[in-house]
C-alpha atoms as a PDB file:
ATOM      1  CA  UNK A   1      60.352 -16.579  36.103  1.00  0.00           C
ATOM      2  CA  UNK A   2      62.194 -19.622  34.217  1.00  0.00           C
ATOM      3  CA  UNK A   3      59.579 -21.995  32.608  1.00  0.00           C
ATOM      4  CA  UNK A   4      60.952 -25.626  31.525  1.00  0.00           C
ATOM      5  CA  UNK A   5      59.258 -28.812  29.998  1.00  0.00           C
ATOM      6  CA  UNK A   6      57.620 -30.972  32.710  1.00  0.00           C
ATOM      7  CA  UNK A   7      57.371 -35.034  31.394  1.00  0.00           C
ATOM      8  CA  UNK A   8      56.096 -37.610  33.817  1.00  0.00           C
ATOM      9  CA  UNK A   9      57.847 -40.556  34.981  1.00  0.00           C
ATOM     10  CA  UNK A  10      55.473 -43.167  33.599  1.00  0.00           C
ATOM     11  CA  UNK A  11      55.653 -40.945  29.894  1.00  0.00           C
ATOM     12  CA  UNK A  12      57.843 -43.388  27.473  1.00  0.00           C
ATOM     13  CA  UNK A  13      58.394 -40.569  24.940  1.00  0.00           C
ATOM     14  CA  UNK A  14      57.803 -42.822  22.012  1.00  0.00           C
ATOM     15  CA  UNK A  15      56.289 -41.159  18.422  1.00  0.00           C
ATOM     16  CA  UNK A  16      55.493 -43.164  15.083  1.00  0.00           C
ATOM     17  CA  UNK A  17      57.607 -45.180  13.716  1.00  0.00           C
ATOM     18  CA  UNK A  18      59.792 -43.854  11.052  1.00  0.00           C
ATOM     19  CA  UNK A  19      59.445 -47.441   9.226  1.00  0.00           C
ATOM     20  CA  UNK A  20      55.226 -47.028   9.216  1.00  0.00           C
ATOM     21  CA  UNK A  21      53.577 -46.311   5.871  1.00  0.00           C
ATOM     22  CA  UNK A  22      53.612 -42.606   5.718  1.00  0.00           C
ATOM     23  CA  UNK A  23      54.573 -39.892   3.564  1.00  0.00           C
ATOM     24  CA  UNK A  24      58.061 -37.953   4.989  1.00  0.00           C
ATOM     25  CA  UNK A  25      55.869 -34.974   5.227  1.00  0.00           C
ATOM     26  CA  UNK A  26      54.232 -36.237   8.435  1.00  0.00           C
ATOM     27  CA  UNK A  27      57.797 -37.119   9.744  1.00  0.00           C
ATOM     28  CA  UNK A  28      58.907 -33.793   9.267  1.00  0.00           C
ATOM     29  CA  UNK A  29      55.718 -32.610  11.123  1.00  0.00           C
ATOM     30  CA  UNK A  30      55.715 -34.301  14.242  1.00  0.00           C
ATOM     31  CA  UNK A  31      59.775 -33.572  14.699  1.00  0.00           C
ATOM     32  CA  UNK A  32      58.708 -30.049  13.717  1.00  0.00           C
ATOM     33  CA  UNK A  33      55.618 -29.582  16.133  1.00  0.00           C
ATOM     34  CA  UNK A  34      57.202 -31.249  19.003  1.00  0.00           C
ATOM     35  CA  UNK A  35      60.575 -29.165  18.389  1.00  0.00           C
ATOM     36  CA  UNK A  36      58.258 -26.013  18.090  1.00  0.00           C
ATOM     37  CA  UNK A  37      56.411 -27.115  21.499  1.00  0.00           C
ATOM     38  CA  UNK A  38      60.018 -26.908  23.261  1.00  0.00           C
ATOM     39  CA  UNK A  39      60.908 -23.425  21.854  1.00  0.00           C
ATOM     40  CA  UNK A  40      57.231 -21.826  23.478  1.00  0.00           C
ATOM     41  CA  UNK A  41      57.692 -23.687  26.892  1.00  0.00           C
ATOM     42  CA  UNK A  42      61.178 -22.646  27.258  1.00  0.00           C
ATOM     43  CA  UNK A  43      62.501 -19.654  27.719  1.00  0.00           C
ATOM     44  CA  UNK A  44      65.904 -20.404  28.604  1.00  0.00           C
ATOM     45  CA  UNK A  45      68.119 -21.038  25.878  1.00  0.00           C
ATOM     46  CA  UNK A  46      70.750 -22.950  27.299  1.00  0.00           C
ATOM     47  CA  UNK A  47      67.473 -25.751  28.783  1.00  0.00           C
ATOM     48  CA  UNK A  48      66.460 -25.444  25.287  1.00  0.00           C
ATOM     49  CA  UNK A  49      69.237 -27.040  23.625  1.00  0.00           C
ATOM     50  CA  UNK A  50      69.477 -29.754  26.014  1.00  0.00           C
ATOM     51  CA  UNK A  51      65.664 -30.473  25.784  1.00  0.00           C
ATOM     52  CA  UNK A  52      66.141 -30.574  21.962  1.00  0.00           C
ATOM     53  CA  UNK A  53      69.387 -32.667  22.758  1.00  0.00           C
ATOM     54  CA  UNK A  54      66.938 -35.454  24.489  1.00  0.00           C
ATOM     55  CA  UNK A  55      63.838 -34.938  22.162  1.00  0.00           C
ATOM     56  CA  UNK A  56      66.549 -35.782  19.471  1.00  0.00           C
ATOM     57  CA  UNK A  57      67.665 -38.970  20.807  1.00  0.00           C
ATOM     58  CA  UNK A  58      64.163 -39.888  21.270  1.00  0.00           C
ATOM     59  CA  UNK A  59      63.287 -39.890  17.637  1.00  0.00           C
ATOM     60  CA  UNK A  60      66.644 -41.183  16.579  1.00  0.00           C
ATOM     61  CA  UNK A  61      65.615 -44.780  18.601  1.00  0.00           C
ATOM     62  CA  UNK A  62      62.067 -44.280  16.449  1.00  0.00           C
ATOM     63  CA  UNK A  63      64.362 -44.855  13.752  1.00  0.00           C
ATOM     64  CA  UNK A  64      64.290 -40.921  12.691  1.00  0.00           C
ATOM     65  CA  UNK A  65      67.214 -40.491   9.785  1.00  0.00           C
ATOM     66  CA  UNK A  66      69.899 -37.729  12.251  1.00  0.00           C
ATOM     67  CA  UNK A  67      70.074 -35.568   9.666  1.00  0.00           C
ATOM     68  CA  UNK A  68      66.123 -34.581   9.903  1.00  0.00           C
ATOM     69  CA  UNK A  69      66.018 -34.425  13.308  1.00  0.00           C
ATOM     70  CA  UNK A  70      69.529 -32.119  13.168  1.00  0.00           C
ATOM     71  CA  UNK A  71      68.198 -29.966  10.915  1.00  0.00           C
ATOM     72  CA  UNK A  72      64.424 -29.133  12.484  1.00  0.00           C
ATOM     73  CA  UNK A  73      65.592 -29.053  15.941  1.00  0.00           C
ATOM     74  CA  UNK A  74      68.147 -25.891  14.443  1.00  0.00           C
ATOM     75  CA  UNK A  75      65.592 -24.656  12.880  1.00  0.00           C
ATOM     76  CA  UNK A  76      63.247 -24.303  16.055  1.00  0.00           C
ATOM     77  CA  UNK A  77      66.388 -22.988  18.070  1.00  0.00           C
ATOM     78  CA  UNK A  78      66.704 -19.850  15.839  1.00  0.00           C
ATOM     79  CA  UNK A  79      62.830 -19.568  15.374  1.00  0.00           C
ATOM     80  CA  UNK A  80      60.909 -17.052  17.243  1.00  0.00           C
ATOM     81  CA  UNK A  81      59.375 -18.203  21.008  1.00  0.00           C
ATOM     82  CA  UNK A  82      55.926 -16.199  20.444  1.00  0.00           C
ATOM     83  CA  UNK A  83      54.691 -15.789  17.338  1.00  0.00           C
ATOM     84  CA  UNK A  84      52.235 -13.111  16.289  1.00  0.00           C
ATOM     85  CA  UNK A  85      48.899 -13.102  14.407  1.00  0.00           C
ATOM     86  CA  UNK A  86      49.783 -11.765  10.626  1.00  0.00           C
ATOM     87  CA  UNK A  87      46.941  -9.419   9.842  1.00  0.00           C
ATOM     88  CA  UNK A  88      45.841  -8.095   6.431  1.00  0.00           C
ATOM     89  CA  UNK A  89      45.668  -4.890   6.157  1.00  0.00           C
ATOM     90  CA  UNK A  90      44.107  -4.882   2.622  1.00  0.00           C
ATOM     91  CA  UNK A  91      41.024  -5.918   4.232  1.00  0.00           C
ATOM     92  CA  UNK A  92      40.629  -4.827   7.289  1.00  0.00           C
ATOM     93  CA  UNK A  93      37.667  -6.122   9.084  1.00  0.00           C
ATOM     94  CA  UNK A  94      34.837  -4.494   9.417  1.00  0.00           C
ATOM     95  CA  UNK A  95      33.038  -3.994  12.521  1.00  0.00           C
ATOM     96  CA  UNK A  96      29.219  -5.858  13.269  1.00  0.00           C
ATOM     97  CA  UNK A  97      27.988  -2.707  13.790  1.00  0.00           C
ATOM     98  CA  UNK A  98      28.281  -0.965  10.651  1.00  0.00           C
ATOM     99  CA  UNK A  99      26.965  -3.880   8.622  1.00  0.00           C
ATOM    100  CA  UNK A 100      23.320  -3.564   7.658  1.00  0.00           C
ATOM    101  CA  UNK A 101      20.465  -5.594   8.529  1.00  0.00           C
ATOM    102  CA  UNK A 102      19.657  -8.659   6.565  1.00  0.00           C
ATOM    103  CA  UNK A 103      16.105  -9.082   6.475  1.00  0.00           C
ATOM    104  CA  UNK A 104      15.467 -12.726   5.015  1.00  0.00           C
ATOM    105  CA  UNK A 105      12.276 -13.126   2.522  1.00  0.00           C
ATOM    106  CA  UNK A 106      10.494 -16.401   1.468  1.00  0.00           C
ATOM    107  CA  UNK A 107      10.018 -15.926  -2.392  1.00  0.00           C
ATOM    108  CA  UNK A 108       6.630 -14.953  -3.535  1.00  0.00           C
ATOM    109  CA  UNK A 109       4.655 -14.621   0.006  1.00  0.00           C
ATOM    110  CA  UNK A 110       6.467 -11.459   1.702  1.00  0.00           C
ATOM    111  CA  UNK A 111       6.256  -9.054  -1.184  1.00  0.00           C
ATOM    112  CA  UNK A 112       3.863  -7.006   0.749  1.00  0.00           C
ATOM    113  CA  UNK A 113       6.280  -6.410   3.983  1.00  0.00           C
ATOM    114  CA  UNK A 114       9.346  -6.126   1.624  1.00  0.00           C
ATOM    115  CA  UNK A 115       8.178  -3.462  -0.245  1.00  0.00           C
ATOM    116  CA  UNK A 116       6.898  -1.814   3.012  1.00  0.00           C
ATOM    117  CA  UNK A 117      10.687  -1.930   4.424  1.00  0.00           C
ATOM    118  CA  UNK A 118      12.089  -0.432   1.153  1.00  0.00           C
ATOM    119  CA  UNK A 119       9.566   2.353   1.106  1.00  0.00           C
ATOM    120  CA  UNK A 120      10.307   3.397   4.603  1.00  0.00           C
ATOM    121  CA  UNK A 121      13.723   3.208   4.753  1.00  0.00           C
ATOM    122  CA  UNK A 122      14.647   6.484   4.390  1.00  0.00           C
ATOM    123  CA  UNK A 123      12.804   7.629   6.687  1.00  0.00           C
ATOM    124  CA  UNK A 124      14.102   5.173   9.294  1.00  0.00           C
ATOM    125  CA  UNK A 125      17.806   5.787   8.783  1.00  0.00           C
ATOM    126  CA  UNK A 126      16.737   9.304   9.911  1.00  0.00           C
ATOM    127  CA  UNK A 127      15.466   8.571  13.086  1.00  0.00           C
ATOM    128  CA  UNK A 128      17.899   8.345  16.157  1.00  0.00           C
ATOM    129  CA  UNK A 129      18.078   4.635  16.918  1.00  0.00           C
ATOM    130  CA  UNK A 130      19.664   3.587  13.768  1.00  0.00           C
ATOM    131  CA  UNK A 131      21.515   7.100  12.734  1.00  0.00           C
ATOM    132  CA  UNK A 132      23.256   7.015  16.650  1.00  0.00           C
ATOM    133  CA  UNK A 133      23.638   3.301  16.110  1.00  0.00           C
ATOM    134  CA  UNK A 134      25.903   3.106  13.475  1.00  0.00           C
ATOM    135  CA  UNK A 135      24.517   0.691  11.826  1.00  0.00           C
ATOM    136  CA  UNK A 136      24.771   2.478   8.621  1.00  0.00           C
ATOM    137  CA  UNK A 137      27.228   1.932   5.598  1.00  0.00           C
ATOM    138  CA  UNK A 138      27.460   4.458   3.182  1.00  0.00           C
ATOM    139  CA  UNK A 139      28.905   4.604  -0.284  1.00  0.00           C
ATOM    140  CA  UNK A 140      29.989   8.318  -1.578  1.00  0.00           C
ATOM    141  CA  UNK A 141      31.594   9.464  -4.645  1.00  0.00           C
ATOM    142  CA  UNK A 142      32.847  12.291  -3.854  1.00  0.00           C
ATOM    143  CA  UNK A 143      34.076  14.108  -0.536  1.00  0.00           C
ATOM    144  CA  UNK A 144      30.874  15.404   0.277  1.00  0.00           C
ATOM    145  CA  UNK A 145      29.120  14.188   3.452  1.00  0.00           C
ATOM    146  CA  UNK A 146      27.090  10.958   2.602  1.00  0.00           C
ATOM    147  CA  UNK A 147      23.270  11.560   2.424  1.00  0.00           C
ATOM    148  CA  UNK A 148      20.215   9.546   3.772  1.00  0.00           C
ATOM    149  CA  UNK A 149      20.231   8.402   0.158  1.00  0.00           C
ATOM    150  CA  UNK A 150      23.923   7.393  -0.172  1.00  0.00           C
ATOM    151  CA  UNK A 151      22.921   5.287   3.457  1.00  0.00           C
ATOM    152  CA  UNK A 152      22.377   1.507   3.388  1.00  0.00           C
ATOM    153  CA  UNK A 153      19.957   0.323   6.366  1.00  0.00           C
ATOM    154  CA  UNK A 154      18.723  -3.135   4.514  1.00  0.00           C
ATOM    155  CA  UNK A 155      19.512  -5.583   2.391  1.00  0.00           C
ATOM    156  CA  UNK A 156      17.515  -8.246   1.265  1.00  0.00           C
ATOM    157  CA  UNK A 157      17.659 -11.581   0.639  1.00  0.00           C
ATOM    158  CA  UNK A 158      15.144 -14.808  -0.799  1.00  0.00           C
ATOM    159  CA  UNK A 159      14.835 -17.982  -0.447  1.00  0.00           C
ATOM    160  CA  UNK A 160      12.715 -20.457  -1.911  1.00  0.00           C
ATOM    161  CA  UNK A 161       9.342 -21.238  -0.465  1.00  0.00           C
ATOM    162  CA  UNK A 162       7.714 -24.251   0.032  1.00  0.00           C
ATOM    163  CA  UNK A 163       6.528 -26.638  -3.029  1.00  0.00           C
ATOM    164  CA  UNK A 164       4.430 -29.306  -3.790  1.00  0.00           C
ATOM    165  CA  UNK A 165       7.741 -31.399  -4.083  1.00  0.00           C
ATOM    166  CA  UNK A 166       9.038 -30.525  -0.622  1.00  0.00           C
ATOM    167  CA  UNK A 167       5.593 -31.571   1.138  1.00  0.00           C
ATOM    168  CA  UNK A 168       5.042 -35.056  -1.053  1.00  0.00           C
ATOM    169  CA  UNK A 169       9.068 -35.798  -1.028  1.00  0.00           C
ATOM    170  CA  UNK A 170      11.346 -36.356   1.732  1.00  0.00           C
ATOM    171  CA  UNK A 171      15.283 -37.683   0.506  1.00  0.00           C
ATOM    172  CA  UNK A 172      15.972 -38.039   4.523  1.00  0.00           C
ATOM    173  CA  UNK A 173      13.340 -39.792   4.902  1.00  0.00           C
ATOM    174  CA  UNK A 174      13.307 -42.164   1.257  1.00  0.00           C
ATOM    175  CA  UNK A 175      17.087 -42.662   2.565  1.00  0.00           C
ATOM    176  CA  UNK A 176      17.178 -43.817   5.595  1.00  0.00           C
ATOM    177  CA  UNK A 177      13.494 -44.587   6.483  1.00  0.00           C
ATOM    178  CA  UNK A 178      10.721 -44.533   9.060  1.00  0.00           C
ATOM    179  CA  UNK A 179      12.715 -43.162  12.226  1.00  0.00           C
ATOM    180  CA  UNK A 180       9.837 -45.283  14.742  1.00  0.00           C
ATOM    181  CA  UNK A 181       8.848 -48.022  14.558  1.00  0.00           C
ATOM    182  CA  UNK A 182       8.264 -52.118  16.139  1.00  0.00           C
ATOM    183  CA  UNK A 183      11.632 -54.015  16.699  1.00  0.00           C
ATOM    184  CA  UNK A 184      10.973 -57.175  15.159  1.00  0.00           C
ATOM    185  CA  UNK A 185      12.015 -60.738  15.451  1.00  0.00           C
ATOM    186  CA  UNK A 186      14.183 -61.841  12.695  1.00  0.00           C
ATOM    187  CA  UNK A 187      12.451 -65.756  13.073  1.00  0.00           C
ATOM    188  CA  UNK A 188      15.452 -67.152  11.682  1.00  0.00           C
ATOM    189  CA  UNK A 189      17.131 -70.927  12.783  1.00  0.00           C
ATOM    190  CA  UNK A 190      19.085 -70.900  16.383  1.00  0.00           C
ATOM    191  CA  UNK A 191      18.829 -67.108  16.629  1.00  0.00           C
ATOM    192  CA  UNK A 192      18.949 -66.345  20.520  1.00  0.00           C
ATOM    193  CA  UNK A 193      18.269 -62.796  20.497  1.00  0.00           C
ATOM    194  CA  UNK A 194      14.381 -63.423  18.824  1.00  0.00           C
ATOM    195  CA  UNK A 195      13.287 -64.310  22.123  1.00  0.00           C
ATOM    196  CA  UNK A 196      14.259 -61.062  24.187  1.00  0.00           C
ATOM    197  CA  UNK A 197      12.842 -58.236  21.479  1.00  0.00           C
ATOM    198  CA  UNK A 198       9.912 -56.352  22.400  1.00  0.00           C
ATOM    199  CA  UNK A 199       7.159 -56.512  20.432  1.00  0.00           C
ATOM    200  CA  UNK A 200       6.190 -52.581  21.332  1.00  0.00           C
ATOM    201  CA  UNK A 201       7.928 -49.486  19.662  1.00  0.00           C
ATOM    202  CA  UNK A 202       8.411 -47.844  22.898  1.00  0.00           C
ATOM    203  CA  UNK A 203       9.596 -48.712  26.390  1.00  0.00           C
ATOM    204  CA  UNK A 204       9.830 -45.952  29.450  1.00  0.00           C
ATOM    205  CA  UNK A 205      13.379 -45.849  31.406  1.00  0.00           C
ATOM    206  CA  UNK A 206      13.238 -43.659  34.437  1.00  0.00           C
ATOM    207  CA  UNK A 207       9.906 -41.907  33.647  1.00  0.00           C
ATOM    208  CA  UNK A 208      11.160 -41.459  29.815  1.00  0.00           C
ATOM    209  CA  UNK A 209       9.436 -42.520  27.040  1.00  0.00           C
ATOM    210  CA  UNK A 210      12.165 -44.497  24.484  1.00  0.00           C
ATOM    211  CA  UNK A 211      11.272 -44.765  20.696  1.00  0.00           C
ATOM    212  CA  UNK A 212      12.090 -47.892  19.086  1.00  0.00           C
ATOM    213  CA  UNK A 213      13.368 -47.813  15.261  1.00  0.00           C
ATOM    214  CA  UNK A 214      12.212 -50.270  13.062  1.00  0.00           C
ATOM    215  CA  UNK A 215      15.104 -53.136  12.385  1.00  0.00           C
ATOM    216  CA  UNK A 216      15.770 -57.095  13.093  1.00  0.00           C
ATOM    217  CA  UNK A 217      17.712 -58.680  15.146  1.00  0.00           C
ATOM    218  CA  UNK A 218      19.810 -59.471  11.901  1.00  0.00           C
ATOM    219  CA  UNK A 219      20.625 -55.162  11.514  1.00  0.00           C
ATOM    220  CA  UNK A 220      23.718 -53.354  10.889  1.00  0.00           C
ATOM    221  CA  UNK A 221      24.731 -50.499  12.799  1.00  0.00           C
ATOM    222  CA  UNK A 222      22.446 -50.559  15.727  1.00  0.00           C
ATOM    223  CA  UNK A 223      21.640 -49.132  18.843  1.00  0.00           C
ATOM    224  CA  UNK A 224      20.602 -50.983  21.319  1.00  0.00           C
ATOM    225  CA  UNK A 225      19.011 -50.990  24.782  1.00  0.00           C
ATOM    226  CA  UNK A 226      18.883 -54.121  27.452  1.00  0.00           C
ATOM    227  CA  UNK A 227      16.654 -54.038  30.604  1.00  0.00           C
ATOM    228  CA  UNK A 228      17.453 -56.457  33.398  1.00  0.00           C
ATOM    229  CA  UNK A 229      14.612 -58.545  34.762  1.00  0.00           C
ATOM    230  CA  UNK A 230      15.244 -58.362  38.062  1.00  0.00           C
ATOM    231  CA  UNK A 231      17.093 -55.346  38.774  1.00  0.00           C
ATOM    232  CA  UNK A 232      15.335 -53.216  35.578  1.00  0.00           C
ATOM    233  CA  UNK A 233      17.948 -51.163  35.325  1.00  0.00           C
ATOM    234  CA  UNK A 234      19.030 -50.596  31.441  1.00  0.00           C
ATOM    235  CA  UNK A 235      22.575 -50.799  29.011  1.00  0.00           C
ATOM    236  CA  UNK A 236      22.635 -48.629  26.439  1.00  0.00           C
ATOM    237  CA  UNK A 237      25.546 -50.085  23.522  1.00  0.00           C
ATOM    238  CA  UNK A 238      26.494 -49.068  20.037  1.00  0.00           C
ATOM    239  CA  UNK A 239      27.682 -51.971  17.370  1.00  0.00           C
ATOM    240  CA  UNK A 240      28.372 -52.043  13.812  1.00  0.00           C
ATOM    241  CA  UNK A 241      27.721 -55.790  13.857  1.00  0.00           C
ATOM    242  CA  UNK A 242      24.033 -57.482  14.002  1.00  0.00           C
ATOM    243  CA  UNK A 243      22.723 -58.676  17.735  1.00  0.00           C
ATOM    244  CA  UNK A 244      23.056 -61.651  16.509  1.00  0.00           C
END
């Protein structure tokens, strides 16, 4: 099986200008990622270098200095065609199944069923579902076989229950707002879009109920929907800019 690069005839081949405002480090990366692409497609060595021969002269017309493009395409010539995942073996990675469970607590209203899990877990690390499962992670000292003791089935974890701040205060909703709301008419001079807003702050489009979000016609960063008269089918745009 020979494998070579496959470019279209309406493909022009062209990459960034060498003359655009960017640091040489990007240069050097797309001559580098494209020479890279060559050496993984190819595995013919003789199509190789005249791929790399034509890749070069591509880049050289993008006003690429020959020495850079020289000196990457070697590079990818003499570099590896498959390249293999680099694993650490310091840490090896360990397995789902041996981690314990996390049982998350809100703070100060679960005591009861927390305490209930600690005090019976010992005797559930005995029983066959989670001793079979190995779900357990133990922790010896010594070269003795690790005990139910030794065995951890749980840990535990809190997080902070509701407060009176969290149910008077919303930041979402002191930052950007009411979410529904009327569309209203900005009433300014020789504004054409006052006329077509809806004074309602919904609308139904194929059986589906659309909430309207409060804004004028004057707005920033909008979405917007338009409903034909006659036809009532709807457009559905995005701007930046005000209707108006």
């Amino acid at each position: 099986l020979q494998t070579d690069l496959y470019v279209k005839e309406t493909a022009s081949r062209s990459y960034l200008h060498f003359d655009s405002s960017h640091p040489n480090h990007v240069f050097s990366g797309i001559v580098y990622s494209q020479c890279l692409r060559l050496r993984r497609i190819i595995n013919c060595t003789e199509r190789l270098k005249i791929q790399l021969e034509t890749l070069k002269k591509c880049f050289l017309e993008s006003g690429y200095p020959k020495k850079m493009a020289d000196n990457i395409a070697t590079k990818a010539l003499h570099s590896e065609r498959s390249l293999e995942r680099k694993s650490d073996k310091k840490t090896p990675e360990q397995p789902m199944s041996s981690l314990p469970i996390r049982i998350v607590s809100t703070y100060g209203s679960d005591e009861d069923l927390v305490s209930i899990t600690k005090r019976y877990e010992p005797h559930l690390s005995r029983t066959r579902s989670f001793s079979e499962s190995g779900s357990l992670t133990s922790t010896p000292t010594s070269s003795a076989p690790p005990t139910p003791q030794d065995k951890k089935l749980f840990t535990f974890v809190k997080k902070t229950g509701v407060t009176l701040r969290s149910r008077l205060v919303k930041v979402k909703q002191l930052a950007v707002g009411k979410r529904h709301g009327k569309t209203r008419a900005c009433h300014k001079r020789n504004c054409m879009n006052c006329a077509i807003v809806l004074d309602r702050d919904h609308i139904y489009v194929n059986g589906k109920r659309i909430n309207s979000a409060p804004g004028l016609c004057s707005t920033y960063n909008i979405v917007y929907l338009v409903q034909c008269q006659i036809c009532k089918k709807c457009y559905v745009g995005r701007t930046i800019n005000t209707l108006r």
